[in-house]
C-alpha atoms as a PDB file:
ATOM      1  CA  UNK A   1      51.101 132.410  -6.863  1.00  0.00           C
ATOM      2  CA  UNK A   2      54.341 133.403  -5.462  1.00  0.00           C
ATOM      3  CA  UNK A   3      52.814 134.838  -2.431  1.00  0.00           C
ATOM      4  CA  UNK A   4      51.224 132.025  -2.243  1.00  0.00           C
ATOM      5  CA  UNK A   5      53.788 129.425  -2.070  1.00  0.00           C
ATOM      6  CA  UNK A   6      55.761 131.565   0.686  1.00  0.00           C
ATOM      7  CA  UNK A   7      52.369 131.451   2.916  1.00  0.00           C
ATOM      8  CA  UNK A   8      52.019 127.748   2.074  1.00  0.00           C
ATOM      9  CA  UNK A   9      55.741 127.147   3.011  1.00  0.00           C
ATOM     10  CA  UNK A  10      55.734 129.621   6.311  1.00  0.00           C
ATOM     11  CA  UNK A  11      52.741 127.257   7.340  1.00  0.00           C
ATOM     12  CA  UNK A  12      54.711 124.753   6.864  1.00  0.00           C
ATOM     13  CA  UNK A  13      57.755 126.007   9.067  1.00  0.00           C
ATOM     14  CA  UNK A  14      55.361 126.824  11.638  1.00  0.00           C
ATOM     15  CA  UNK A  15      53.877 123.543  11.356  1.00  0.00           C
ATOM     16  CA  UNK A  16      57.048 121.584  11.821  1.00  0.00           C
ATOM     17  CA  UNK A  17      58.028 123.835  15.044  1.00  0.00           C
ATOM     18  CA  UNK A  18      54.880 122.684  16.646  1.00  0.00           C
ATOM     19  CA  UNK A  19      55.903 119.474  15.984  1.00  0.00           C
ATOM     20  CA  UNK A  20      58.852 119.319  17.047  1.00  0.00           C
ATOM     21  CA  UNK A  21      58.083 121.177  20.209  1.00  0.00           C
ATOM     22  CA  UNK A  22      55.708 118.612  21.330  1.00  0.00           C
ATOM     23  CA  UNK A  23      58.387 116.085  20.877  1.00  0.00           C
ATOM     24  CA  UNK A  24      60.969 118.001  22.667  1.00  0.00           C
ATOM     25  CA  UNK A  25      58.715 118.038  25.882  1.00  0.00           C
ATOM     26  CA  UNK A  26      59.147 114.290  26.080  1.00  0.00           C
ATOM     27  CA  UNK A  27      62.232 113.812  24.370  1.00  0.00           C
ATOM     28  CA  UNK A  28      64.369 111.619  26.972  1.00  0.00           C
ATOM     29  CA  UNK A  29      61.491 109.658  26.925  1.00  0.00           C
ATOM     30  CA  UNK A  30      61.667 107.272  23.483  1.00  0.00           C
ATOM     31  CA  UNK A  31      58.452 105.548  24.127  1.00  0.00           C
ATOM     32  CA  UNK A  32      56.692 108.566  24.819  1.00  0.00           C
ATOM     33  CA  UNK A  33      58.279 110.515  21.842  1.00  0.00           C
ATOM     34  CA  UNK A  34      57.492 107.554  19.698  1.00  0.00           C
ATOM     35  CA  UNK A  35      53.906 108.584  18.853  1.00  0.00           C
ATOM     36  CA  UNK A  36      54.722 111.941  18.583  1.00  0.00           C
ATOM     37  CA  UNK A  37      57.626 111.641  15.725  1.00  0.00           C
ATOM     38  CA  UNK A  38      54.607 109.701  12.989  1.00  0.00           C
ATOM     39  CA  UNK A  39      53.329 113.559  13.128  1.00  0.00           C
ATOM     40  CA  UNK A  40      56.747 115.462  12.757  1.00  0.00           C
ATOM     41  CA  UNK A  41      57.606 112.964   9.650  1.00  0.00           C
ATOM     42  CA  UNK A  42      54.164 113.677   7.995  1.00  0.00           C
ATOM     43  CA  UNK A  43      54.332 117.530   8.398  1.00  0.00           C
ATOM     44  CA  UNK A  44      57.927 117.325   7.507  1.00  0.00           C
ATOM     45  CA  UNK A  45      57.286 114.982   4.282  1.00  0.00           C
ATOM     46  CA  UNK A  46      54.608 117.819   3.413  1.00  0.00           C
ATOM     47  CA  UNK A  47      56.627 120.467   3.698  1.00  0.00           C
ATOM     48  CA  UNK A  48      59.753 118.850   1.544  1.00  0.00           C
ATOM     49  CA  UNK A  49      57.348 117.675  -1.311  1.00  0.00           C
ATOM     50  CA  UNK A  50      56.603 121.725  -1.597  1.00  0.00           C
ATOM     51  CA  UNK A  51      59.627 122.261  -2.436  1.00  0.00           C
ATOM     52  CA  UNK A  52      59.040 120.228  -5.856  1.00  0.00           C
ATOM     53  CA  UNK A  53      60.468 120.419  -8.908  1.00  0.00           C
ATOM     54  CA  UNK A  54      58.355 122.214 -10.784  1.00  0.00           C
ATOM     55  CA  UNK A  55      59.156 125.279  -8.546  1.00  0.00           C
ATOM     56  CA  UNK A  56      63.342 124.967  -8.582  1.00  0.00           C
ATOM     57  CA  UNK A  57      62.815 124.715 -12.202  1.00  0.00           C
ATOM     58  CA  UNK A  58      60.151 127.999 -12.273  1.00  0.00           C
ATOM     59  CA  UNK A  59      63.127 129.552 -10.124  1.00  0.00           C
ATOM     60  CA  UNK A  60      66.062 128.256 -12.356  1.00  0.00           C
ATOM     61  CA  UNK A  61      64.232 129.839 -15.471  1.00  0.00           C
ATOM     62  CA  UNK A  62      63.611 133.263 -13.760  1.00  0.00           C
ATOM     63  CA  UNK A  63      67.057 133.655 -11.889  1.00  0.00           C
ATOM     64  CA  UNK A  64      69.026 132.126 -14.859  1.00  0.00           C
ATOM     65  CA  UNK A  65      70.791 135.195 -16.021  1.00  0.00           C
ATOM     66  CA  UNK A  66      71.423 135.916 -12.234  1.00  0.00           C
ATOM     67  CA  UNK A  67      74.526 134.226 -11.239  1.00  0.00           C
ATOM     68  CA  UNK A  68      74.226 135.266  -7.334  1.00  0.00           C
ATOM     69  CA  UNK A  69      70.034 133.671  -7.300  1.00  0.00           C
ATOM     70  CA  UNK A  70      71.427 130.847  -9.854  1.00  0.00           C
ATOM     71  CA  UNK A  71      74.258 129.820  -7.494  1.00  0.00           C
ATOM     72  CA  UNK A  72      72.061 130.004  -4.131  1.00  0.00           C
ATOM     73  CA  UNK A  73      69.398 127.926  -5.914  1.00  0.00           C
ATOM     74  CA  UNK A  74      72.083 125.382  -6.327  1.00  0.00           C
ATOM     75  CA  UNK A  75      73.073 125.238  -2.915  1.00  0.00           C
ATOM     76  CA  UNK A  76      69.504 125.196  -1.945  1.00  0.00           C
ATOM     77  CA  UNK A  77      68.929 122.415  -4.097  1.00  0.00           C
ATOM     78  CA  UNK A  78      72.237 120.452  -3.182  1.00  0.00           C
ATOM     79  CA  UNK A  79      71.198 121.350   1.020  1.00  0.00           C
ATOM     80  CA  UNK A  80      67.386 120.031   0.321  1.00  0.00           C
ATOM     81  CA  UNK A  81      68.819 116.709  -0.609  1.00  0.00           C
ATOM     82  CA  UNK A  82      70.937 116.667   1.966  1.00  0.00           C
ATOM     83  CA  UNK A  83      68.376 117.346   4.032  1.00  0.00           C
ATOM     84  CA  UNK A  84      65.978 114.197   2.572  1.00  0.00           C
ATOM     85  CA  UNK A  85      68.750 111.818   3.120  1.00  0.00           C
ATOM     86  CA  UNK A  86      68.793 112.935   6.891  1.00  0.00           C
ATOM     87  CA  UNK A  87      65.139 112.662   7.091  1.00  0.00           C
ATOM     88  CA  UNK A  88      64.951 108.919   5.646  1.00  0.00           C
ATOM     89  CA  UNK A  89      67.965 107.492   7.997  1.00  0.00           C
ATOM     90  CA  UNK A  90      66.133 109.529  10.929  1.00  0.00           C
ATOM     91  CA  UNK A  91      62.644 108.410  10.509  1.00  0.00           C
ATOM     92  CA  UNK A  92      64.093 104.663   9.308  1.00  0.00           C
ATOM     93  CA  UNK A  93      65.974 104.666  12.824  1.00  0.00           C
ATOM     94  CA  UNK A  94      63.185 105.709  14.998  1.00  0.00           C
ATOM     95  CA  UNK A  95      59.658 105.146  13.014  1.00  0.00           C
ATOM     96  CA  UNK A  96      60.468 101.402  12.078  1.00  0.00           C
ATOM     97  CA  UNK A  97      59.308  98.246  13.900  1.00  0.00           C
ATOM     98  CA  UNK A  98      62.602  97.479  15.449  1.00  0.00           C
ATOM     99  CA  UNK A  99      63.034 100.703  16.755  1.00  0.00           C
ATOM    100  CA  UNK A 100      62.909  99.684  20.748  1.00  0.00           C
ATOM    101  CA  UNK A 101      66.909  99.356  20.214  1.00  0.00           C
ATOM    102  CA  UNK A 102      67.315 103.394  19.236  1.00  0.00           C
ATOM    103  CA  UNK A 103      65.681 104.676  22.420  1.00  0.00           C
ATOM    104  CA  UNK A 104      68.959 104.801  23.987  1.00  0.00           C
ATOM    105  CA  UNK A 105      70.510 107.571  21.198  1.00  0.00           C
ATOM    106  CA  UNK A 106      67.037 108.896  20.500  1.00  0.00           C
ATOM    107  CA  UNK A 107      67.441 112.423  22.564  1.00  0.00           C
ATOM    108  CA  UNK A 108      70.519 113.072  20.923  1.00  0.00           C
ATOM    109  CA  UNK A 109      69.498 111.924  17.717  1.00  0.00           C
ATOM    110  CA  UNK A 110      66.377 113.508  17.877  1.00  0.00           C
ATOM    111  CA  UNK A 111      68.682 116.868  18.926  1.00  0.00           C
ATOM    112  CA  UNK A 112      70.942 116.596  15.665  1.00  0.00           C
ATOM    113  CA  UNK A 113      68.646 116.361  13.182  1.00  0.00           C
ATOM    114  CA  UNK A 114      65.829 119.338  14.780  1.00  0.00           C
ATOM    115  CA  UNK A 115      68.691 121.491  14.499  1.00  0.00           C
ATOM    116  CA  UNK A 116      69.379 120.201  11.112  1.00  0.00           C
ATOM    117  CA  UNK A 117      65.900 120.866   9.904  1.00  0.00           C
ATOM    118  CA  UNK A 118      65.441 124.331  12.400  1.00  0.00           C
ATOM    119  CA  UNK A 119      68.750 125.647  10.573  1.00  0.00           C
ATOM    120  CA  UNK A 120      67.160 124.569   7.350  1.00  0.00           C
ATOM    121  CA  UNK A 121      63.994 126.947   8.341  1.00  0.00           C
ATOM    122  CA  UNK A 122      66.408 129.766   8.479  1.00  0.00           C
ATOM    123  CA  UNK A 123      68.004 129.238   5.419  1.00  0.00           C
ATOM    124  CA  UNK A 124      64.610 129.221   3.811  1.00  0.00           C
ATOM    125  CA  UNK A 125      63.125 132.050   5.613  1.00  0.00           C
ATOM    126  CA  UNK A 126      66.660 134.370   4.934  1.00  0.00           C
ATOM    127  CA  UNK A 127      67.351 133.123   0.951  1.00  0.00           C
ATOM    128  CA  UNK A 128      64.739 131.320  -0.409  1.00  0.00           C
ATOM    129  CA  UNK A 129      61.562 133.338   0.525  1.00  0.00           C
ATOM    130  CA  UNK A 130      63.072 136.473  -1.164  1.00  0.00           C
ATOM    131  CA  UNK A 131      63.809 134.236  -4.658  1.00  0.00           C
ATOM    132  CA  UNK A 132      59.890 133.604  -4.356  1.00  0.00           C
ATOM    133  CA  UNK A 133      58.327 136.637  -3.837  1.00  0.00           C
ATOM    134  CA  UNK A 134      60.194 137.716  -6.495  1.00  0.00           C
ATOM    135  CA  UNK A 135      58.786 135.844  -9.353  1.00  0.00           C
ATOM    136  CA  UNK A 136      56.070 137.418 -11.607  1.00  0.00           C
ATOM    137  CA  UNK A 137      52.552 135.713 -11.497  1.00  0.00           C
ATOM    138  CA  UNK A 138      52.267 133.026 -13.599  1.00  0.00           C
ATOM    139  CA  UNK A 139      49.300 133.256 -16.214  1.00  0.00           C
ATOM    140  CA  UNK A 140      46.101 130.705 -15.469  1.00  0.00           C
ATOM    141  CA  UNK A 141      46.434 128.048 -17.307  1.00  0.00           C
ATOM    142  CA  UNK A 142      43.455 127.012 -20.207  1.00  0.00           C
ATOM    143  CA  UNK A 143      42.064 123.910 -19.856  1.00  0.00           C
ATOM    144  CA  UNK A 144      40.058 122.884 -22.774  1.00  0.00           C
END
């Protein structure tokens, strides 16, 4: 499963690049970027409800004797909300029906918050990857 969940969440990294590529081609354009950024906030909303619960808690009770994992889980988990809030007020801005008003601060906008999300990526790939691959398989669970 663990290898698992770090193929699911590189597809997901790679997913969002494409994404925000496309965008970035037409990026000092608003109205043309406008149909693009619907994608980048699905794949992005994908990728973020990966990251669930039910995985920081699998990784809080394997790491929990670990205070070096236990303390980058934290900041994982403090940075991943960070990172939600930034995605709402983003996609609020720019995805909502008075959005014509944005298009003005859209290419820098748009330029803050990739970076926000690319640097994210990074800290993924470098920290949390590793915590992953490191947990044992979990057994299959019997449904009766």
């Amino acid at each position: 499963m663990a290898t698992q969940v770090v193929t699911t969440l590189e597809q997901g990294h790679q997913a969002i690049k494409e994404a925000i590529s496309a965008i970035q081609v037409v990026a000092r354009s608003y109205p043309a970027a406008r149909p693009r950024i619907r994608e980048l906030q699905s794949v992005l909303l994908t990728h973020l409800g990966r990251q669930d619960r039910k995985l920081q808690e699998r990784l809080a009770r394997h790491y929990r004797d670990g205070r070096e994992q236990t303390k980058m889980l934290e900041f994982l988990q403090h940075d991943l909300k960070e990172i939600k809030v930034q995605f709402l007020v983003f996609f609020d801005k720019y995805t909502g029906e008075l959005t014509d008003f944005g298009g003005n601060t859209f290419p820098k906008d748009f330029s803050v918050f990739t970076g926000t999300i690319l640097d994210r990526i990074r800290i993924e790939e470098e920290y949390l990857f590793p915590l992953v691959r490191a947990l044992p398989e979990e057994p299959a669970s019997r449904e009766s």
